[in-house]
C-alpha atoms as a PDB file:
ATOM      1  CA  UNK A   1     -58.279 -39.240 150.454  1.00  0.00           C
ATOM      2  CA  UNK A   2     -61.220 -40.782 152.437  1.00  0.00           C
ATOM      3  CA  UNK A   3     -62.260 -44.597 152.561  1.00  0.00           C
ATOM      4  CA  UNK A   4     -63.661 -45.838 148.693  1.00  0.00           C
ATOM      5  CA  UNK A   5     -65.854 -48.795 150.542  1.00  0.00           C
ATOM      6  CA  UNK A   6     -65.635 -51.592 153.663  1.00  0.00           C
ATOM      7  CA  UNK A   7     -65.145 -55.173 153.065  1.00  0.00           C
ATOM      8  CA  UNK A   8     -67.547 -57.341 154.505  1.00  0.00           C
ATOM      9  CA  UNK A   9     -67.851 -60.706 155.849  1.00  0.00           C
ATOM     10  CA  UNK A  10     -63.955 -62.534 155.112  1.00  0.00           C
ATOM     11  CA  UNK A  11     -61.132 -63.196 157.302  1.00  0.00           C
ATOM     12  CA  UNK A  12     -62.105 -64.453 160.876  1.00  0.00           C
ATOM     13  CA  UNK A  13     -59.054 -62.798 162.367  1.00  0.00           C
ATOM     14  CA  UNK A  14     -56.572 -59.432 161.788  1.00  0.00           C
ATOM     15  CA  UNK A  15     -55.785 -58.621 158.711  1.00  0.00           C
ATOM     16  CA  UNK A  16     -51.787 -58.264 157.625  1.00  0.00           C
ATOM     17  CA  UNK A  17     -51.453 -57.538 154.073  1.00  0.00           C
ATOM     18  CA  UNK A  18     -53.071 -55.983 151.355  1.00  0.00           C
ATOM     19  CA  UNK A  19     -52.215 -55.573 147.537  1.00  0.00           C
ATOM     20  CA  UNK A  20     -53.628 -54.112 144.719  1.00  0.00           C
ATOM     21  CA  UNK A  21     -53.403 -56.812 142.108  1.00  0.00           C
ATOM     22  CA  UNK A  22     -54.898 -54.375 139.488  1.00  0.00           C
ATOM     23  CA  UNK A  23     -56.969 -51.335 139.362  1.00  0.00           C
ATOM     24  CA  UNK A  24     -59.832 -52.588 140.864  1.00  0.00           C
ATOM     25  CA  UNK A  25     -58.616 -56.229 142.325  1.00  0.00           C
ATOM     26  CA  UNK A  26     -57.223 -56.234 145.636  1.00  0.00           C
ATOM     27  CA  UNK A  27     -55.902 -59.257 147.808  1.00  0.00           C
ATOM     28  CA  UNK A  28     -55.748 -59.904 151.090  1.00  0.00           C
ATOM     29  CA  UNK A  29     -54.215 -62.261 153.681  1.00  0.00           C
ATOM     30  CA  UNK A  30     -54.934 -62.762 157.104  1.00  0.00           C
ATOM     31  CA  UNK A  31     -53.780 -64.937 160.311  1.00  0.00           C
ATOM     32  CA  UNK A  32     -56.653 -66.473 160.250  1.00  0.00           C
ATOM     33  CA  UNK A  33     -54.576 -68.599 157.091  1.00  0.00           C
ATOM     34  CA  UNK A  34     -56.907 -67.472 154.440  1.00  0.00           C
ATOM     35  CA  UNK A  35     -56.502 -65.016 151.367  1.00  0.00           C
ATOM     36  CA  UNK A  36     -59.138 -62.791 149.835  1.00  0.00           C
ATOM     37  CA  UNK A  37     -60.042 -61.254 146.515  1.00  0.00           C
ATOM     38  CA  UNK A  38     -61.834 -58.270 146.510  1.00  0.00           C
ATOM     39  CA  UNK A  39     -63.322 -56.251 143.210  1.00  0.00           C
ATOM     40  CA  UNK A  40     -64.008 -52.625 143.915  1.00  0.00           C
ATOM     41  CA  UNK A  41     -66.073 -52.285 140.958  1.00  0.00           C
ATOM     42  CA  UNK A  42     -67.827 -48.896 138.997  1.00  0.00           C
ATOM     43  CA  UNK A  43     -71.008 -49.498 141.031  1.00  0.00           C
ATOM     44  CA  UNK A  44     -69.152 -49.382 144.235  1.00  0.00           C
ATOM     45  CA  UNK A  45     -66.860 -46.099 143.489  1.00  0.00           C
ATOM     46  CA  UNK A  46     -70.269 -44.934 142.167  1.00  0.00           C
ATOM     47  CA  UNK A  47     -71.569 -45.683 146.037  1.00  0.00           C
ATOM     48  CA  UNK A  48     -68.693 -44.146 147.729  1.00  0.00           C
ATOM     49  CA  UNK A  49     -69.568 -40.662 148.325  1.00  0.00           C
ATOM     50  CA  UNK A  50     -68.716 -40.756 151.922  1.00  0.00           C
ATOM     51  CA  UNK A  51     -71.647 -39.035 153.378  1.00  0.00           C
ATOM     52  CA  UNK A  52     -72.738 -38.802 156.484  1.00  0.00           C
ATOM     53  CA  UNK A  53     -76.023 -40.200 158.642  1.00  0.00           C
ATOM     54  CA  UNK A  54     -78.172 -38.360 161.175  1.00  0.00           C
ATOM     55  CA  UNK A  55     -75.000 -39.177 163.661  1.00  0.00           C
ATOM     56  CA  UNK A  56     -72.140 -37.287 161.938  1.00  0.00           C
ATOM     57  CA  UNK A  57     -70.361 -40.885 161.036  1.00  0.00           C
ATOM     58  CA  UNK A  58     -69.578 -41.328 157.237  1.00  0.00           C
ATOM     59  CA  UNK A  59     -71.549 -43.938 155.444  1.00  0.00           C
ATOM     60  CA  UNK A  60     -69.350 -46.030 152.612  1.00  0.00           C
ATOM     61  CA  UNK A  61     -70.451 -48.711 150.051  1.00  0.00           C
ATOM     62  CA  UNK A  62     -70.342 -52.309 151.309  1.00  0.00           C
ATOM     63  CA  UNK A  63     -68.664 -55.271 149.376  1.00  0.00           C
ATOM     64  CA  UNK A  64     -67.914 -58.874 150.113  1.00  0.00           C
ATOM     65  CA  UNK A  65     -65.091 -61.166 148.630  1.00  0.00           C
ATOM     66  CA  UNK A  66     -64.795 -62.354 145.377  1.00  0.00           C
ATOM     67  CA  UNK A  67     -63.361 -65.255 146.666  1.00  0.00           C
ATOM     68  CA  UNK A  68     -61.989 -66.281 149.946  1.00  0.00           C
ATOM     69  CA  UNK A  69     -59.457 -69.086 150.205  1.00  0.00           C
ATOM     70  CA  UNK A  70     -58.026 -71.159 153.356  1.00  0.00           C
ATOM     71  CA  UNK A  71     -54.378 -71.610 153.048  1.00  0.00           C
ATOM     72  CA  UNK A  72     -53.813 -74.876 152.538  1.00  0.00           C
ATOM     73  CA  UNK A  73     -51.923 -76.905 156.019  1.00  0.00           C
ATOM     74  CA  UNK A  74     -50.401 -80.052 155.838  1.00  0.00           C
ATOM     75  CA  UNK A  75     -51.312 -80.366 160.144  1.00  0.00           C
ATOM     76  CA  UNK A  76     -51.682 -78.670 163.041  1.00  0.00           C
ATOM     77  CA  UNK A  77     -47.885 -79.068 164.005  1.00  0.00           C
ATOM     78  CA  UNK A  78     -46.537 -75.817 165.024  1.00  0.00           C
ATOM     79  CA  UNK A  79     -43.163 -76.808 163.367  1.00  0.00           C
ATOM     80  CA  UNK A  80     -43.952 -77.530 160.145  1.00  0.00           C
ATOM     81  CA  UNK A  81     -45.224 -74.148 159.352  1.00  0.00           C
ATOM     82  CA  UNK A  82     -44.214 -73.440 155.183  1.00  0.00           C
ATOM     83  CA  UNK A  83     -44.973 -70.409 153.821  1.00  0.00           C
ATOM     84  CA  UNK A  84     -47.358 -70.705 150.401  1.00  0.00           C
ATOM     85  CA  UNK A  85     -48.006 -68.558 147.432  1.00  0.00           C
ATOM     86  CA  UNK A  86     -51.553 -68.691 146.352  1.00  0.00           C
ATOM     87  CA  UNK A  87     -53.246 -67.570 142.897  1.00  0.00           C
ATOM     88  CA  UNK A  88     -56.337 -67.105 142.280  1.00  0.00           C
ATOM     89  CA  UNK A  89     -57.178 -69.395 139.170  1.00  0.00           C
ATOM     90  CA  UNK A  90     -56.875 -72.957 138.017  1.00  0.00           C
ATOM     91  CA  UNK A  91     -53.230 -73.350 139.544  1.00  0.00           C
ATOM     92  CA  UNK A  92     -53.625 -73.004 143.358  1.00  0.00           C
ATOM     93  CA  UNK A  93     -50.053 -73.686 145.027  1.00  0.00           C
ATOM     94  CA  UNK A  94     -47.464 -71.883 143.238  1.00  0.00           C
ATOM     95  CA  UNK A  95     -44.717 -71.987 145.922  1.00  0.00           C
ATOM     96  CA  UNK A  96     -44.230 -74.177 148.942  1.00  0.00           C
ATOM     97  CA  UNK A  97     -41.436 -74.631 151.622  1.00  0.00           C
ATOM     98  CA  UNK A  98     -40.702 -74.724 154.946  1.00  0.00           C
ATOM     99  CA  UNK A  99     -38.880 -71.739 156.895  1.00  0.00           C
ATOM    100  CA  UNK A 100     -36.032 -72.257 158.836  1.00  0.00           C
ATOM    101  CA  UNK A 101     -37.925 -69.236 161.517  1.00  0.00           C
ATOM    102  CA  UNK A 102     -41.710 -70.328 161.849  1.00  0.00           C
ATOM    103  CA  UNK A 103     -43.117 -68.268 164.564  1.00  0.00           C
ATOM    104  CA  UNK A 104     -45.172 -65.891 163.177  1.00  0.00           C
ATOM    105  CA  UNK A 105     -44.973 -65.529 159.827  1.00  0.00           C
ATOM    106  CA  UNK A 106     -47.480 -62.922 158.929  1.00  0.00           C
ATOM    107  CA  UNK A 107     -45.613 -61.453 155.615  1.00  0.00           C
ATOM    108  CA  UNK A 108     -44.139 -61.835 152.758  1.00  0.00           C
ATOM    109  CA  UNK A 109     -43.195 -59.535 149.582  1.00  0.00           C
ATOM    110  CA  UNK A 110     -41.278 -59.982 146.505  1.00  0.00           C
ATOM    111  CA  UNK A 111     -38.284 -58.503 145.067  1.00  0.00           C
ATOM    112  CA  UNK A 112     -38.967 -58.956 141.087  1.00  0.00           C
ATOM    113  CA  UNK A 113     -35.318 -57.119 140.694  1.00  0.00           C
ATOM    114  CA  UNK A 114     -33.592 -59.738 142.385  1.00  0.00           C
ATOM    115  CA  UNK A 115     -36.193 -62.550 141.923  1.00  0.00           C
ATOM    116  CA  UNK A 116     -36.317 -63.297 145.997  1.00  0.00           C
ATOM    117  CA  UNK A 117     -39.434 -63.227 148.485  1.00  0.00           C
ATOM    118  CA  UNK A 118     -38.930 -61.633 152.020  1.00  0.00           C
ATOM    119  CA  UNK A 119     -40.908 -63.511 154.511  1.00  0.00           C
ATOM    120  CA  UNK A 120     -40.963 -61.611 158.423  1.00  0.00           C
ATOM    121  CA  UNK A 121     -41.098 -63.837 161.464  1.00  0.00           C
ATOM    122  CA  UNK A 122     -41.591 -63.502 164.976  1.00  0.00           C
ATOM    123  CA  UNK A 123     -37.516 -62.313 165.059  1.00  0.00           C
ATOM    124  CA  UNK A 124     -36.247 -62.789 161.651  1.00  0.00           C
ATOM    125  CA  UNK A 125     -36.550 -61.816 157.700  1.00  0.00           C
ATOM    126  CA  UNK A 126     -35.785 -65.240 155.717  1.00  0.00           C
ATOM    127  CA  UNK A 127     -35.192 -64.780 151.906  1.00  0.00           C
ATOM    128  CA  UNK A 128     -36.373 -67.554 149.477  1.00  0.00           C
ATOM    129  CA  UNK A 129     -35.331 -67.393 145.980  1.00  0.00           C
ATOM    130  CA  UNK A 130     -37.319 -70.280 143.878  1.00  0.00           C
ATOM    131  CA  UNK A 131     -34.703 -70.616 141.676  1.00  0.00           C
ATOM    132  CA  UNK A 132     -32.629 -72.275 144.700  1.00  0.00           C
ATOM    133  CA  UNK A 133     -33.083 -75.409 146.819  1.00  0.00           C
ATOM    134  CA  UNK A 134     -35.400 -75.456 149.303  1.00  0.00           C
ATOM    135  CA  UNK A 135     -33.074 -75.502 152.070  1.00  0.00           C
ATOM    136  CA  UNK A 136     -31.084 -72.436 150.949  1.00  0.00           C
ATOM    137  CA  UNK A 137     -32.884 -69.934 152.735  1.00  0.00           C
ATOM    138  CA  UNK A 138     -31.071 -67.007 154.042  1.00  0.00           C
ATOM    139  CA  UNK A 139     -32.234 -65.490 157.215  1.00  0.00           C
ATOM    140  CA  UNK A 140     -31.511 -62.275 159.035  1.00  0.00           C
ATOM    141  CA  UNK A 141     -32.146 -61.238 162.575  1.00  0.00           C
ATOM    142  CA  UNK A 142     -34.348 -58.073 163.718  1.00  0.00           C
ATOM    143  CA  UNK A 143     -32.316 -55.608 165.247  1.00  0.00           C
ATOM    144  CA  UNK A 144     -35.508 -55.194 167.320  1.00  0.00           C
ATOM    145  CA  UNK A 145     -35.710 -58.514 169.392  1.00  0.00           C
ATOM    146  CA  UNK A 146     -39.247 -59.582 170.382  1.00  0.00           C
ATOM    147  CA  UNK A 147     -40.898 -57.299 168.359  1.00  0.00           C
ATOM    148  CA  UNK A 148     -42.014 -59.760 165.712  1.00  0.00           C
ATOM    149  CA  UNK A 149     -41.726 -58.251 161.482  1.00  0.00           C
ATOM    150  CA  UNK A 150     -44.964 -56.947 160.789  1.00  0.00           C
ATOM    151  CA  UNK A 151     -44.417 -55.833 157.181  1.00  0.00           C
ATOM    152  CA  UNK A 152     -41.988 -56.367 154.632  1.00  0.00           C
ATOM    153  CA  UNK A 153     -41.414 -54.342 151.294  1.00  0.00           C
ATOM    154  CA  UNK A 154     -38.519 -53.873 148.486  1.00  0.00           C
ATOM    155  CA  UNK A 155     -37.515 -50.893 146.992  1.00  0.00           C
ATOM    156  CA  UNK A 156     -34.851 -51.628 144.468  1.00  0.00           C
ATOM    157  CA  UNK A 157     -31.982 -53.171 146.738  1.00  0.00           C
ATOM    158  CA  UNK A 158     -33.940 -52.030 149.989  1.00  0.00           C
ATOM    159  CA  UNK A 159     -36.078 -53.767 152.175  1.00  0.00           C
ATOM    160  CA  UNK A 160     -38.304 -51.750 154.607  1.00  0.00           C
ATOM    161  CA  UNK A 161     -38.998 -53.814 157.571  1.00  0.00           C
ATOM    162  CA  UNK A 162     -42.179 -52.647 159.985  1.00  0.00           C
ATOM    163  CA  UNK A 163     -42.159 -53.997 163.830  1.00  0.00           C
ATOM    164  CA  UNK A 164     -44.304 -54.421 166.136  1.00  0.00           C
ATOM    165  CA  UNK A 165     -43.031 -51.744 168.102  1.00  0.00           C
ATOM    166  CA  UNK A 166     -43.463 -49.589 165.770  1.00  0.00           C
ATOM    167  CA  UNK A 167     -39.907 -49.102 163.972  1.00  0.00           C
ATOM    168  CA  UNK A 168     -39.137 -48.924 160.667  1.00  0.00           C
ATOM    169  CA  UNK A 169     -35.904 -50.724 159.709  1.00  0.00           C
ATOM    170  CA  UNK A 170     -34.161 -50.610 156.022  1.00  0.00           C
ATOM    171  CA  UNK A 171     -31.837 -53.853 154.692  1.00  0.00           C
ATOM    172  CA  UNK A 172     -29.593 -53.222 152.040  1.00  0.00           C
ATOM    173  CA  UNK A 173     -29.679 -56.704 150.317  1.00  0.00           C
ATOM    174  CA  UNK A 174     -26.732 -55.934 148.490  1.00  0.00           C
ATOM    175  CA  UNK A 175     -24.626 -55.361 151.514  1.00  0.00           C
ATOM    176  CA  UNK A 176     -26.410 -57.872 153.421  1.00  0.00           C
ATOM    177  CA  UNK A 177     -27.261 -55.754 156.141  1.00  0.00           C
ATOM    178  CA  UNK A 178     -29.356 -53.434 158.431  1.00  0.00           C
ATOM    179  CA  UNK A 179     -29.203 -49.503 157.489  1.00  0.00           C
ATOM    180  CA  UNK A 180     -27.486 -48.015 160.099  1.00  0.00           C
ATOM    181  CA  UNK A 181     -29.295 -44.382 162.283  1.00  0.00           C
ATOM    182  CA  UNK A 182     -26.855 -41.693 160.831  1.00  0.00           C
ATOM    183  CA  UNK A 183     -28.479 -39.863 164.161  1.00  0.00           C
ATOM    184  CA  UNK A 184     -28.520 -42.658 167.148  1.00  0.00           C
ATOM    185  CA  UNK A 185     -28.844 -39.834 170.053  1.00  0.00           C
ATOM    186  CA  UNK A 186     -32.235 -38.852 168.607  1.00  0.00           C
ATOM    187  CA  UNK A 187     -33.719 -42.452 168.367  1.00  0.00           C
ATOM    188  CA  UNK A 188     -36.672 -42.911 170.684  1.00  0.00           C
ATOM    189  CA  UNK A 189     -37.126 -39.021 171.366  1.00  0.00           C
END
């Protein structure tokens, strides 16, 4: 499938997540520290016919945010990064705390099975379940060291982790730990 439309005029800096929200909302954040809402409405699908100009490049509908929100920071101290969950409606902060691994967090997903958020780090997944303390956050370390987690996702009792390098890694929360390469003379080939 080809490109729908292009968002226009939100974050200031690279983009790390996107989710659908519903069939035509999307959210997005970015490390710039700001979410967005975007509506792909009829009009816009009605737009989208991917054509293309005198140049040979294809031409897509344009749309800007619905709303665009700075993540709230308590300062500019490096070490009292928290990770927050935003909604978009009277309630702004759902979910605040600080991370025991604060370098880089540029994603988080949620588990609804096992009622736990995955948040990736520079070197490290932390889990945060909001029915715990604050200060009972698990953490795991990347297999991949320096790499930074670039994207975090559960499947049932598996986590896909993306790094920077490019690897895909799998967690089996139940067994609290890293999926291990059935095949380890093939890796890197």
């Amino acid at each position: 499938r080809s490109p729908v439309c292009v968002g226009d005029d939100g974050h200031k800096d690279w983009i790390f997540s996107i989710a659908w929200i519903s069939n035509t909302m999307a959210v997005s954040g970015s490390r710039d520290g700001s979410m967005g809402l975007w509506e792909v409405t009829e009009d816009v699908l009605g737009r989208s016919d991917s054509t293309l100009d005198v140049s040979r490049v294809p031409v897509y509908a344009h749309i800007s945010h619905t709303a665009l929100k700075d993540i709230p920071k308590e300062n500019t101290n490096p070490d009292n990064c928290k990770v927050r969950a935003l909604a978009f409606n009277d309630q702004n902060q759902l979910l605040s705390t600080k991370l025991p691994y604060s370098r880089e967090n540029v994603c988080v997903a949620y588990g609804p099975e096992w009622s736990v958020y995955a948040v990736g780090s520079q070197a490290h997944v932390s889990f945060l379940d909001p029915r715990q303390p604050p200060d009972n956050v698990k953490s795991v370390c990347s297999r991949e060291r320096g790499s930074g987690i670039r994207s975090v996702s559960f499947y049932e009792h598996i986590i896909t982790v993306g790094t920077g390098h490019g690897s895909i890694l799998f967690y089996d929360i139940r067994a609290q730990k890293f999926l291990e390469d059935p095949n380890p003379t093939y890796r890197g080939q």
